[in-house]
N, C-alpha and C. Protein backbone atom coordinates (compact mmCIF):
# COMPACT_ATOMS: atom_id res chain seq x y z
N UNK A 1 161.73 96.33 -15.66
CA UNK A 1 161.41 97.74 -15.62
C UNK A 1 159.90 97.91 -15.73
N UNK A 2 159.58 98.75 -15.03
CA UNK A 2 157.95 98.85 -14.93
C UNK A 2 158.13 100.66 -15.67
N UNK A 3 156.66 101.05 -16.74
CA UNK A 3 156.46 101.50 -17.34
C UNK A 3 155.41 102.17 -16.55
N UNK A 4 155.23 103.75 -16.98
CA UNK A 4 153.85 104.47 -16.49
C UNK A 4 152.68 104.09 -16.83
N UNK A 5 151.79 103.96 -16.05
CA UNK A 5 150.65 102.95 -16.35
C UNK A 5 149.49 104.27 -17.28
N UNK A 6 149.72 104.34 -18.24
CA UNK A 6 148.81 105.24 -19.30
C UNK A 6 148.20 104.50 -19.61
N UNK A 7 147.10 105.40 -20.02
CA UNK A 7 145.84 104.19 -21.26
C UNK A 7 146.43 104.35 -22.67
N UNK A 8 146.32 103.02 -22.94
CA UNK A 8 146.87 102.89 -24.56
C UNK A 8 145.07 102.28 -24.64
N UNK A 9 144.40 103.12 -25.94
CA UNK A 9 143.53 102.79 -26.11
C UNK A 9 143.37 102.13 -28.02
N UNK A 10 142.72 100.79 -28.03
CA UNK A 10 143.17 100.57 -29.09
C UNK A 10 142.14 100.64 -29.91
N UNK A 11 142.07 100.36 -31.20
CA UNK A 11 141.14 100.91 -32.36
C UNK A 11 139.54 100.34 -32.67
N UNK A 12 139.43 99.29 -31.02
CA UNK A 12 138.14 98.61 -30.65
C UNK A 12 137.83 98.91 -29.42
N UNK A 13 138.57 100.48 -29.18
CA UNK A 13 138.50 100.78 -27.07
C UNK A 13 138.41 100.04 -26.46
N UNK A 14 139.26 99.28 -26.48
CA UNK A 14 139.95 98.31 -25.16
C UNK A 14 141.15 99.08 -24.76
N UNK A 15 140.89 99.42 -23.64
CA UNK A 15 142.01 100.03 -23.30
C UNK A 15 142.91 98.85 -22.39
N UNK A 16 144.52 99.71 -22.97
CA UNK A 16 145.40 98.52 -21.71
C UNK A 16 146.62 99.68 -21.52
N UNK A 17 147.49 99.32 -20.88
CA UNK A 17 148.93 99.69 -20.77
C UNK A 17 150.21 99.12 -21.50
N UNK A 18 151.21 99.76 -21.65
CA UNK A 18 152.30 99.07 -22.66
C UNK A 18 153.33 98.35 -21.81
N UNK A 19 152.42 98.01 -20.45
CA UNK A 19 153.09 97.03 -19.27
C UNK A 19 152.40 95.27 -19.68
N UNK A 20 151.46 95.94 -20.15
CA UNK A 20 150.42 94.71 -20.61
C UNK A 20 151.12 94.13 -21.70
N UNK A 21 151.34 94.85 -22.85
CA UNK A 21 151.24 94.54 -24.09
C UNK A 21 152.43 93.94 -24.29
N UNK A 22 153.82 94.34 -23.50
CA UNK A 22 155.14 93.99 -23.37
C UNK A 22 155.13 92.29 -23.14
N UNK A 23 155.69 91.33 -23.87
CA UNK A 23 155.64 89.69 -23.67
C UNK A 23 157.33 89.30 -23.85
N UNK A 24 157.17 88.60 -22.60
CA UNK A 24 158.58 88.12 -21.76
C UNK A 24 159.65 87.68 -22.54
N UNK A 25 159.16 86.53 -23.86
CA UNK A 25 159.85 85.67 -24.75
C UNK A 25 160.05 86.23 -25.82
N UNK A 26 159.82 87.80 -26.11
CA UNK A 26 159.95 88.00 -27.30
C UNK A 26 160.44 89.47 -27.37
N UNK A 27 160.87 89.95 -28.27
CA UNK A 27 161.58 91.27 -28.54
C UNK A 27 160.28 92.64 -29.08
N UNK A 28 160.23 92.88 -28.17
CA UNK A 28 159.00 94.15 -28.04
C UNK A 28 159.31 95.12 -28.83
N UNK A 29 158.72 95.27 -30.28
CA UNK A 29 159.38 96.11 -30.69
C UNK A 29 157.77 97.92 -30.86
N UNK A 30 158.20 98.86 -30.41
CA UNK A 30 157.37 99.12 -30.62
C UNK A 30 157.40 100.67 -31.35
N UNK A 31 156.86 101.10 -31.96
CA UNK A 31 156.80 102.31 -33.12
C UNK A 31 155.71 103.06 -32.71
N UNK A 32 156.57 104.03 -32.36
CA UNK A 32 155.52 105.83 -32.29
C UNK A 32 155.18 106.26 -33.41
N UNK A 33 154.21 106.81 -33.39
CA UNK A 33 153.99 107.31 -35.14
C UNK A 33 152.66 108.29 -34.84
N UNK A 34 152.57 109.13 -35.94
CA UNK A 34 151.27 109.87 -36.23
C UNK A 34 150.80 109.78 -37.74
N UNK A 35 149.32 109.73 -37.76
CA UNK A 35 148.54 109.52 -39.00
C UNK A 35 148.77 111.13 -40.20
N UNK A 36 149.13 111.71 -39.16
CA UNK A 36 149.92 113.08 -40.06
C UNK A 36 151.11 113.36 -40.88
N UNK A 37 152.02 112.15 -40.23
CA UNK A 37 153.73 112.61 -40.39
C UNK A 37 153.41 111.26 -42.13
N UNK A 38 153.95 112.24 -42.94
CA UNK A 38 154.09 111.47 -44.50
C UNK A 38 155.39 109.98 -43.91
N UNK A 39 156.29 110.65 -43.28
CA UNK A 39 157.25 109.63 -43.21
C UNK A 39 157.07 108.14 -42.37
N UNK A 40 156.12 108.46 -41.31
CA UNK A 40 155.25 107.56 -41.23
C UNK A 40 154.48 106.89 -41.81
N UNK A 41 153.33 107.11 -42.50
CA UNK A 41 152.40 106.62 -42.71
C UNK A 41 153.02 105.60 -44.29
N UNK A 42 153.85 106.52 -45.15
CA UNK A 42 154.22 106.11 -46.28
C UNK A 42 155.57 104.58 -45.95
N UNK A 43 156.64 105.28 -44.80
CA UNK A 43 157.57 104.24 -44.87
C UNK A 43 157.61 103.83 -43.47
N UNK A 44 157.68 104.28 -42.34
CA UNK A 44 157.23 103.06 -41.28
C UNK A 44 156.38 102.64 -41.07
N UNK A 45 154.82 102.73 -41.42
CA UNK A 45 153.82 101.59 -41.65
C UNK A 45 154.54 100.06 -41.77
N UNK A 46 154.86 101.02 -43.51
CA UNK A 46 154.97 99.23 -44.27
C UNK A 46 156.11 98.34 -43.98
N UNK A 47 157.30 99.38 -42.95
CA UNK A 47 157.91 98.68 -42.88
C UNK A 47 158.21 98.14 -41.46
N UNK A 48 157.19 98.63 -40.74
CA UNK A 48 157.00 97.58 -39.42
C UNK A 48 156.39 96.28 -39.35
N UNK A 49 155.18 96.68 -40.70
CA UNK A 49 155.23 95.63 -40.96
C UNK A 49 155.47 93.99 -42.00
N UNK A 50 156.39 94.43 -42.83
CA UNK A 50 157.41 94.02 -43.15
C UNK A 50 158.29 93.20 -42.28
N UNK A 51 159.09 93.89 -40.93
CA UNK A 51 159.26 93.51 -39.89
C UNK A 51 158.98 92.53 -39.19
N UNK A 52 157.62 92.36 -39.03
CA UNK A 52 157.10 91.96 -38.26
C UNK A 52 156.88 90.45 -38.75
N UNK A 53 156.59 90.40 -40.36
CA UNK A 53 156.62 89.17 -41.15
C UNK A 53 158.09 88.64 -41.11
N UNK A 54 159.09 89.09 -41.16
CA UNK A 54 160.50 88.86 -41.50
C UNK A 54 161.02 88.13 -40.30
N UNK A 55 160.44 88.67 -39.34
CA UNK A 55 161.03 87.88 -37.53
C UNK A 55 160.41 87.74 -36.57
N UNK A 56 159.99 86.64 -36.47
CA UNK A 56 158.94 85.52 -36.08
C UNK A 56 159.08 86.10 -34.36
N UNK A 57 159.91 86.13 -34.13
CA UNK A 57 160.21 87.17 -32.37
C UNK A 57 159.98 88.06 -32.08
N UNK A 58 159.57 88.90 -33.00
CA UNK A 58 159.07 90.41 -32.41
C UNK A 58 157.85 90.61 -32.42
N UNK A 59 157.30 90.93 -30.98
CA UNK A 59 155.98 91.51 -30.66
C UNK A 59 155.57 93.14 -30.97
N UNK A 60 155.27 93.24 -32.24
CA UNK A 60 154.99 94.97 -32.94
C UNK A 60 153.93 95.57 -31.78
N UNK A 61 154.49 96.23 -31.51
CA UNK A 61 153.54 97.34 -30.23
C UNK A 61 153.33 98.92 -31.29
N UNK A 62 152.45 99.06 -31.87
CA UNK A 62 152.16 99.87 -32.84
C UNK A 62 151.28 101.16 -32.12
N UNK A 63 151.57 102.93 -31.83
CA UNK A 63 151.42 103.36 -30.75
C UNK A 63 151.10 104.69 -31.75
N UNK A 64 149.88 105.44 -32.15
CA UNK A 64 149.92 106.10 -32.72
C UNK A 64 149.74 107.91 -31.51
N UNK A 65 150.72 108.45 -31.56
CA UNK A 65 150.73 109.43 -30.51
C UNK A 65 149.96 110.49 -31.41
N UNK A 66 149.37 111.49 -30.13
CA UNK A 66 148.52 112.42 -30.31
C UNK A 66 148.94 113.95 -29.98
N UNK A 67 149.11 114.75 -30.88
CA UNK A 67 149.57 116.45 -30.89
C UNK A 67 148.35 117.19 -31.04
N UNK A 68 147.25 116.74 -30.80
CA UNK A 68 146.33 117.84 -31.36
C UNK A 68 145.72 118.01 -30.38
N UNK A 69 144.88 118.70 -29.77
CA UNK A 69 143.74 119.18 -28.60
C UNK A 69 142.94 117.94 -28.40
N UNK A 70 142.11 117.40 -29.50
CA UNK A 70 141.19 116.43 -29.65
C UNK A 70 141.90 115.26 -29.97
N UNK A 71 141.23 114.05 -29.53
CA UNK A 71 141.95 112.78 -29.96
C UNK A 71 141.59 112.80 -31.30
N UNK A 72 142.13 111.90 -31.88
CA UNK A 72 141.99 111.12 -32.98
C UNK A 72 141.13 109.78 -32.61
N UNK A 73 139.88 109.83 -34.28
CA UNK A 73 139.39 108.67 -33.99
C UNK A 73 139.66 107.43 -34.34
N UNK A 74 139.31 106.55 -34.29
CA UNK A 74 139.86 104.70 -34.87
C UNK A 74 139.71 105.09 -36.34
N UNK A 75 137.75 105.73 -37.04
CA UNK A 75 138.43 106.19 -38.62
C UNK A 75 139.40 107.03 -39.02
N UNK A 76 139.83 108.32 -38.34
CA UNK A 76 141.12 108.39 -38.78
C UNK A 76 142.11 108.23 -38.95
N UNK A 77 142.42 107.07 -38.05
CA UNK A 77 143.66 106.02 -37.51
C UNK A 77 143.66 105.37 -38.74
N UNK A 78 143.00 104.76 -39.40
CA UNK A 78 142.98 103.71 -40.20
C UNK A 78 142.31 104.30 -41.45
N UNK A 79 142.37 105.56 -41.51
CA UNK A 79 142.55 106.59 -42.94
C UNK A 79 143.85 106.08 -43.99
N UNK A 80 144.68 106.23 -43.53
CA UNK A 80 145.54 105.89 -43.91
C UNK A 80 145.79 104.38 -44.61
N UNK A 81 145.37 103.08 -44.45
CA UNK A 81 145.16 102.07 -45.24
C UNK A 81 144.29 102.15 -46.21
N UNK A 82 144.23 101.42 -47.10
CA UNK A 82 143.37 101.63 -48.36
C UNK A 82 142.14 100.51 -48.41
N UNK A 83 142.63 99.86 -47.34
CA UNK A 83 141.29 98.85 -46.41
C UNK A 83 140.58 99.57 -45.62
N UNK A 84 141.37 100.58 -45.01
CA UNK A 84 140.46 101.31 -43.94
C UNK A 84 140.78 100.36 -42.59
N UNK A 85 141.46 99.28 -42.44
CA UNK A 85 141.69 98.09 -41.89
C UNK A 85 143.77 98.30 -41.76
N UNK A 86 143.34 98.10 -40.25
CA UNK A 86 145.07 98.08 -40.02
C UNK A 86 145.68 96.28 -40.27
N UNK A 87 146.85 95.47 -40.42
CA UNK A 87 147.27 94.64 -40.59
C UNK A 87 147.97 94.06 -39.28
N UNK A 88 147.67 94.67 -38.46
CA UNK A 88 148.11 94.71 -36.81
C UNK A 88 147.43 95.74 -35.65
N UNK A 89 147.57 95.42 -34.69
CA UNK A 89 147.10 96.30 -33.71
C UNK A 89 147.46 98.08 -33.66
N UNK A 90 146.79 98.06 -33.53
CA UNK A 90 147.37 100.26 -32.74
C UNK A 90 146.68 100.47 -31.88
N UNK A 91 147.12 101.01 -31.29
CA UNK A 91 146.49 101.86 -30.09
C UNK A 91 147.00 103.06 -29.95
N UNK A 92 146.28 103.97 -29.50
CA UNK A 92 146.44 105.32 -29.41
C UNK A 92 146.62 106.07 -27.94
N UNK A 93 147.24 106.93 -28.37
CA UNK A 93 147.60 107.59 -26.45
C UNK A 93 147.29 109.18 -27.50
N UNK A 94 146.07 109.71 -25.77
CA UNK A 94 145.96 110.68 -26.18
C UNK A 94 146.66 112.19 -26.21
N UNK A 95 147.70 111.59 -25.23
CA UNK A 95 148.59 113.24 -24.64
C UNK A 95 150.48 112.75 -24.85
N UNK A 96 150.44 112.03 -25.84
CA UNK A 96 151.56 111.59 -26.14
C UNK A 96 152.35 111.42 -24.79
N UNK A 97 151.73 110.89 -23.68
CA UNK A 97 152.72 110.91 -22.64
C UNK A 97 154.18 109.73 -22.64
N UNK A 98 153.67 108.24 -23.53
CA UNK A 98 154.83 107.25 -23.49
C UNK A 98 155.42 107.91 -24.38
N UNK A 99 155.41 108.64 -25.66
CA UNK A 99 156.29 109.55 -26.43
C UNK A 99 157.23 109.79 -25.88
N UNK A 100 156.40 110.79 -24.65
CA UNK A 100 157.86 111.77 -23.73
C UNK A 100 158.44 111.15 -22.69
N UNK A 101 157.82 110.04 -22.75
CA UNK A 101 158.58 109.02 -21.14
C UNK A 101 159.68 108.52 -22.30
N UNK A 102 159.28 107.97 -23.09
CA UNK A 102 160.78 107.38 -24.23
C UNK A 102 161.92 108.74 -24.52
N UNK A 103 161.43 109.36 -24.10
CA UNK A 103 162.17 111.06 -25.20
C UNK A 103 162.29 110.74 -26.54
N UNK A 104 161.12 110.27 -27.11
CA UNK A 104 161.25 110.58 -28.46
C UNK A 104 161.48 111.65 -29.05
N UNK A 105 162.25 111.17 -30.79
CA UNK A 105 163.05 112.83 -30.89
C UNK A 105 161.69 112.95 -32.00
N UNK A 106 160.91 112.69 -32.34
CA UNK A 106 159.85 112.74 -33.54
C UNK A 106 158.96 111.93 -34.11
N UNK A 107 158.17 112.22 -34.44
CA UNK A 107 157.64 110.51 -35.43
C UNK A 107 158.37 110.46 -37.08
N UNK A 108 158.42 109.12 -37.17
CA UNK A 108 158.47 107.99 -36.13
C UNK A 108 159.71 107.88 -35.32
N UNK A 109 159.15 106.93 -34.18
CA UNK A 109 160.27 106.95 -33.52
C UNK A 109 160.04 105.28 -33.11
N UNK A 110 161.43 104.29 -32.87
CA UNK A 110 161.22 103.08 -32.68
C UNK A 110 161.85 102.90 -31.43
N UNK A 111 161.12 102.09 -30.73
CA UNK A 111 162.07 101.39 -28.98
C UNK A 111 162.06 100.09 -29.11
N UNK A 112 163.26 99.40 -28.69
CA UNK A 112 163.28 98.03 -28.65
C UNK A 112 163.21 97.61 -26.97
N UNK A 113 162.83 97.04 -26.79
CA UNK A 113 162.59 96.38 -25.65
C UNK A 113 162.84 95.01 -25.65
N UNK A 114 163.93 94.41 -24.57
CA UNK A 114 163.21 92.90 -24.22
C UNK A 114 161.98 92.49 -23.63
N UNK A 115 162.11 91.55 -22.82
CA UNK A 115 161.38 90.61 -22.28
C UNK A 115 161.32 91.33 -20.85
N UNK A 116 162.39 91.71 -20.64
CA UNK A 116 162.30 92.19 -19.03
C UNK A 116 161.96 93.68 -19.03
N UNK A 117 161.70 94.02 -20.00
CA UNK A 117 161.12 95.19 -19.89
C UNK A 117 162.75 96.33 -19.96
N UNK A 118 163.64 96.40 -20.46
CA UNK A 118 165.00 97.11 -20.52
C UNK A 118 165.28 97.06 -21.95
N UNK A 119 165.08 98.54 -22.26
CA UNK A 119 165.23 98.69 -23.67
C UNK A 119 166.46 98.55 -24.11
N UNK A 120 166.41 98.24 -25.03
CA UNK A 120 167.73 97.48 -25.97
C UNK A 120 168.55 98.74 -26.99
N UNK A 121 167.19 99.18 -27.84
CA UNK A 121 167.97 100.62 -28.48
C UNK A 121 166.61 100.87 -29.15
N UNK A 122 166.97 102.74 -29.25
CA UNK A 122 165.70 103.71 -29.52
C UNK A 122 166.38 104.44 -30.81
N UNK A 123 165.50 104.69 -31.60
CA UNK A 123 166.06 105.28 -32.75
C UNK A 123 164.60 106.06 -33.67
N UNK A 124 165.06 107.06 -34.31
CA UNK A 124 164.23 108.56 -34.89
C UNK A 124 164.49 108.14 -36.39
N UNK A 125 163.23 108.11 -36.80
CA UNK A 125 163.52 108.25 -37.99
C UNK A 125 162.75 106.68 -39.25
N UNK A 126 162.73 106.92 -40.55
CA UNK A 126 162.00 105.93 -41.28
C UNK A 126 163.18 105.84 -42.71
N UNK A 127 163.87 106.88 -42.61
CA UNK A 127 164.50 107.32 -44.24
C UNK A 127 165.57 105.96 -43.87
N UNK A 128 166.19 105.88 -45.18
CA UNK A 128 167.55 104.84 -45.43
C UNK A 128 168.40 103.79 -44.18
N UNK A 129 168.79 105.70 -43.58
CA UNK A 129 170.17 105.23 -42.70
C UNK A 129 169.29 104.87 -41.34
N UNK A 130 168.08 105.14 -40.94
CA UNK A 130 166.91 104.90 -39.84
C UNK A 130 166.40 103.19 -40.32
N UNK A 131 166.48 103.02 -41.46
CA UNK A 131 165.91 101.65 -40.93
C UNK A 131 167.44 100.54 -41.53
N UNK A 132 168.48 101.01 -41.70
CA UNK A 132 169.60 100.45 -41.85
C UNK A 132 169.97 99.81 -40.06
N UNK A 133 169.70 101.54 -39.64
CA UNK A 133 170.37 100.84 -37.99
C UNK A 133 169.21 100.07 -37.90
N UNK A 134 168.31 99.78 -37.43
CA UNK A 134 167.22 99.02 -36.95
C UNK A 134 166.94 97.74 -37.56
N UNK A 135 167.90 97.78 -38.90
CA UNK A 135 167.76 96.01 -39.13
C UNK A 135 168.99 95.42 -38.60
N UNK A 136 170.11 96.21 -38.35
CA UNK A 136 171.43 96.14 -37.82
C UNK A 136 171.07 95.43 -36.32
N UNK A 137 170.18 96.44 -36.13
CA UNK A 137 169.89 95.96 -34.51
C UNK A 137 169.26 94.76 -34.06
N UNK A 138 167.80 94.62 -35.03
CA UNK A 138 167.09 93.31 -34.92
C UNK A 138 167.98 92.35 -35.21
N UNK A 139 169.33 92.33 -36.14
CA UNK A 139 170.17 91.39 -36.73
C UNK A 139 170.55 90.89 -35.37
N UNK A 140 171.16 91.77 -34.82
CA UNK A 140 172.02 91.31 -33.52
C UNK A 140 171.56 90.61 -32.27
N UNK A 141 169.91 91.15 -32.44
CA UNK A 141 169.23 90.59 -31.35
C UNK A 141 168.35 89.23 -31.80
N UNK A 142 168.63 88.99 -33.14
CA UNK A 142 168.11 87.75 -33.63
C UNK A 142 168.73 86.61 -33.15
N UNK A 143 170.18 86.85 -32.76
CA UNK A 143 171.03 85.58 -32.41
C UNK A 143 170.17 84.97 -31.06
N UNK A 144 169.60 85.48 -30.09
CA UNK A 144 169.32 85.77 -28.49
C UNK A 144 168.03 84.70 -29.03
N UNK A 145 167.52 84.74 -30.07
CA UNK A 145 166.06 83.72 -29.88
C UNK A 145 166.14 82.84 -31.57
N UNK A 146 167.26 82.44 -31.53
CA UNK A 146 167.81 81.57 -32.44
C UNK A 146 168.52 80.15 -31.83
């Protein structure tokens, strides 16, 4: 599956696409989010990356979408750590367009992707029963690169 070629611009302006960032051998996992939404910043931060330590197969595509007139800058992106320093990549899109190509229902919002680019499962949300399904899911897709 080929993806709309947007600029994902990341927190050293390199810009790329999330056609780029997508890798064949591994389970693309990637998280919408805004530096605004509490439920973000407090519980899917830490627990993407959490994630990301826990299963050696998933490529974290970390995507911070934009609602406001003006972008957001790399320091406000990384307001939110207490390093000021992210623990993984982000990149930012300025008109939330991969947001609305996913139909995300909110931030956060998570897409799984394979290798071939065919998402696996999309899911809203950071509270309990939101990251219950999503370890449910990585569970299942752990067997595939085991």
């Amino acid at each position: 599956m080929e993806f709309p070629n947007i600029e994902l611009v990341g927190l050293n302006d390199e810009v790329l696409t999330l056609s780029a960032l997508i890798q064949k051998k591994r389970l693309n996992l990637v998280l919408f989010y805004n530096t605004n939404c509490l439920g973000c910043t407090g519980r899917a931060i830490p627990l993407a990356y959490k994630l990301q330590q826990a299963y050696s197969f998933i490529n974290l595509i970390v995507i911070h979408s934009n609602f406001r007139p003006t972008p957001f800058s790399s320091e406000e992106v990384l307001s939110v750590f207490t390093e000021q320093k992210s623990p993984f990549n982000i990149y930012r899109e300025d008109k939330h367009e991969l947001y609305d190509y996913f139909n995300c229902e909110g931030t956060p919002h998570w897409v799984m992707i394979d290798g071939h680019g065919e998402i696996q499962h999309s899911f809203f949300g950071s509270q309990e029963g939101a990251q219950m399904k999503l370890e449910y899911a990585l569970q299942e897709v752990a067997q595939q690169f085991s």
